[in-house]
Protein backbone atom coordinates (compact mmCIF):
# COMPACT_ATOMS: atom_id res chain seq x y z
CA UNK A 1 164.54 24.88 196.14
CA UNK A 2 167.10 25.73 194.15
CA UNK A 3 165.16 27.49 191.39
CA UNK A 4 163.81 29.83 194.67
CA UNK A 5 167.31 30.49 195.68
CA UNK A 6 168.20 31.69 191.96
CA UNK A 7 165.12 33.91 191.57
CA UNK A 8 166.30 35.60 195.06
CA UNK A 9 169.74 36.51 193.55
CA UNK A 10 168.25 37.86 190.62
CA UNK A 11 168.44 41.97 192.60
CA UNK A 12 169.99 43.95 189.66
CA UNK A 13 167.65 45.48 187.26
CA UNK A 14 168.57 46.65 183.69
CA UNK A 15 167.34 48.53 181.15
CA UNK A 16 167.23 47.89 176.98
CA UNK A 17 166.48 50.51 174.67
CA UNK A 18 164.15 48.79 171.96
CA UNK A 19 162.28 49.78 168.97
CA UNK A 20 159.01 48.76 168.33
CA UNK A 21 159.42 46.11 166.13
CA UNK A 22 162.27 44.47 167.85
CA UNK A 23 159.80 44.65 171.03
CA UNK A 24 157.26 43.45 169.17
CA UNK A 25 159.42 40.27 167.85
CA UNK A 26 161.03 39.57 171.34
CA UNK A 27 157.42 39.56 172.83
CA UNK A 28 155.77 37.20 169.78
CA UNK A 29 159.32 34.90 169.97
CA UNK A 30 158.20 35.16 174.17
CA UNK A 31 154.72 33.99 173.55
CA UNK A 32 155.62 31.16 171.15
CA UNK A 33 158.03 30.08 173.63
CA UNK A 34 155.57 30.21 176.49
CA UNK A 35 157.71 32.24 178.63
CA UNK A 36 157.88 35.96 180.17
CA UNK A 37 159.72 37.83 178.55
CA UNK A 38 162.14 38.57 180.83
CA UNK A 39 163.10 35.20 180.84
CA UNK A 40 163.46 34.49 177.23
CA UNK A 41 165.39 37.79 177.01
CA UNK A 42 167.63 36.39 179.94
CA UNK A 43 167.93 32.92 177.95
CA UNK A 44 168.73 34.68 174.52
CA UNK A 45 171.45 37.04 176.36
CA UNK A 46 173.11 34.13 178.36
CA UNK A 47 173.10 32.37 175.04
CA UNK A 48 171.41 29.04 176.42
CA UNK A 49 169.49 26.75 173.96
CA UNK A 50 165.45 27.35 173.50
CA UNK A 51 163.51 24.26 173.13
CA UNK A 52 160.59 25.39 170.97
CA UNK A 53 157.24 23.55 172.97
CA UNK A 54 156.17 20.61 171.47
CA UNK A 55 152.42 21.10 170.00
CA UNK A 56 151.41 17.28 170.90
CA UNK A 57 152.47 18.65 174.87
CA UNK A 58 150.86 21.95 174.04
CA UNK A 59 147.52 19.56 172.91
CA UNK A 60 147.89 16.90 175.56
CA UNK A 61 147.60 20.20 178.34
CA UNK A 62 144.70 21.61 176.64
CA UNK A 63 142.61 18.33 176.90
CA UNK A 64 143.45 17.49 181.04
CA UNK A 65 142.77 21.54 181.59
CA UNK A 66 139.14 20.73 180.20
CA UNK A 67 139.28 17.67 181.73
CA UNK A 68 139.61 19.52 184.82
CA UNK A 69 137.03 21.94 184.21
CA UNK A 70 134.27 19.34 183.59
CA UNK A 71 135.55 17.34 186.83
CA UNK A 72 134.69 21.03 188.53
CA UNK A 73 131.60 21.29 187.22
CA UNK A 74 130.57 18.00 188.53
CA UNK A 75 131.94 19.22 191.91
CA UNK A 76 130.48 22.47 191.87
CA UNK A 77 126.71 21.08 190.59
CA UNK A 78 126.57 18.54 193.72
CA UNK A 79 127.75 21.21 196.21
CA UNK A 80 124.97 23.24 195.14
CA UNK A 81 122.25 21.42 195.18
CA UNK A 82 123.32 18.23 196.84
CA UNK A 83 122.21 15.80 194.36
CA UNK A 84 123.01 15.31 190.80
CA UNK A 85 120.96 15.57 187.87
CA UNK A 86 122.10 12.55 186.84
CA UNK A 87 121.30 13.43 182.98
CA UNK A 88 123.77 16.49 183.12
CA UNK A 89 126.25 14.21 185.39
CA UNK A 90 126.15 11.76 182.06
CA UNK A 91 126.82 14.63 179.63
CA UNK A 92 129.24 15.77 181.67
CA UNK A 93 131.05 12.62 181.98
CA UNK A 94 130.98 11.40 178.21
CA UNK A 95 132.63 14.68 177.35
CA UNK A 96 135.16 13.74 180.05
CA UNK A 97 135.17 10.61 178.59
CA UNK A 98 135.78 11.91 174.77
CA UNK A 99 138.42 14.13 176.25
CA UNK A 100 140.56 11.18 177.59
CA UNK A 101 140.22 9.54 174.37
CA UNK A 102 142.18 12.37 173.22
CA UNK A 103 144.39 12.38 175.65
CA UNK A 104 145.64 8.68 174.37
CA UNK A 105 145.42 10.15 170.85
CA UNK A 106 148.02 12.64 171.75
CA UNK A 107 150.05 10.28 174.01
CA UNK A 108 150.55 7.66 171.16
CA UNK A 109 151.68 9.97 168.20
C-alpha cells in the first residue's frame, strides 16, 4: 500500500537533455538492472544504492517461468480436447520434471 501511495505523489514531470550515448548507457545500465528507466534514473539522482540482480535469481526465474508454461500446456491440451494424450502429458511432465531439477541446482549454489 505504501508503494501505491508513493507512485500517486510522484505528479511533477521533468525533463533531461541527453546525448545519445549517455541515453544509450542509462538505458543498457536500465536493462542490466531490470528496471525502467525512469526508475533507475530516479535511484541514480536520489543517490540510493543499486543492487546489481543476482544471475542464480535471474536463472532460478527463468526455470519456474517454463515451468509455468509447460503446467499451461497441460491445462490448455485437456481443455481442448478433454482427455490427455497421455504420451505428450509424459513429455510434458519429464521436462517439468528436468526443469525442477534445475531449480534445486540453482537453489543450492
Amino acid at each position: 500500500m505504501q508503494k501505491t501511495n508513493i507512485q500517486a505523489r510522484r505528479t511533477i514531470e521533468t525533463k533531461v537533455r541527453l546525448n545519445k550515448e549517455e541515453i544509450n548507457q542509462i538505458n543498457n545500465n536500465a536493462k542490466i538492472m531490470r528496471m525502467s528507466r525512469a526508475k533507475y534514473m530516479r535511484i541514480c539522482a536520489l543517490n540510493k544504492k543499486i543492487n546489481p540482480p543476482d544471475q542464480n535469481m535471474i536463472n532460478l526465474i527463468r526455470e519456474l517461468s517454463m515451468i509455468g508454461s509447460n503446467v499451461n500446456q497441460i491445462a490448455k491440451r485437456f481443455n481442448q480436447s478433454k482427455f490427455i494424450n497421455f504420451l505428450s502429458l509424459k513429455k510434458i511432465l519429464e521436462e517439468v520434471s528436468n526443469k525442477l531439477d534445475n531449480v534445486r541446482t540453482i537453489l543450492l549454489k
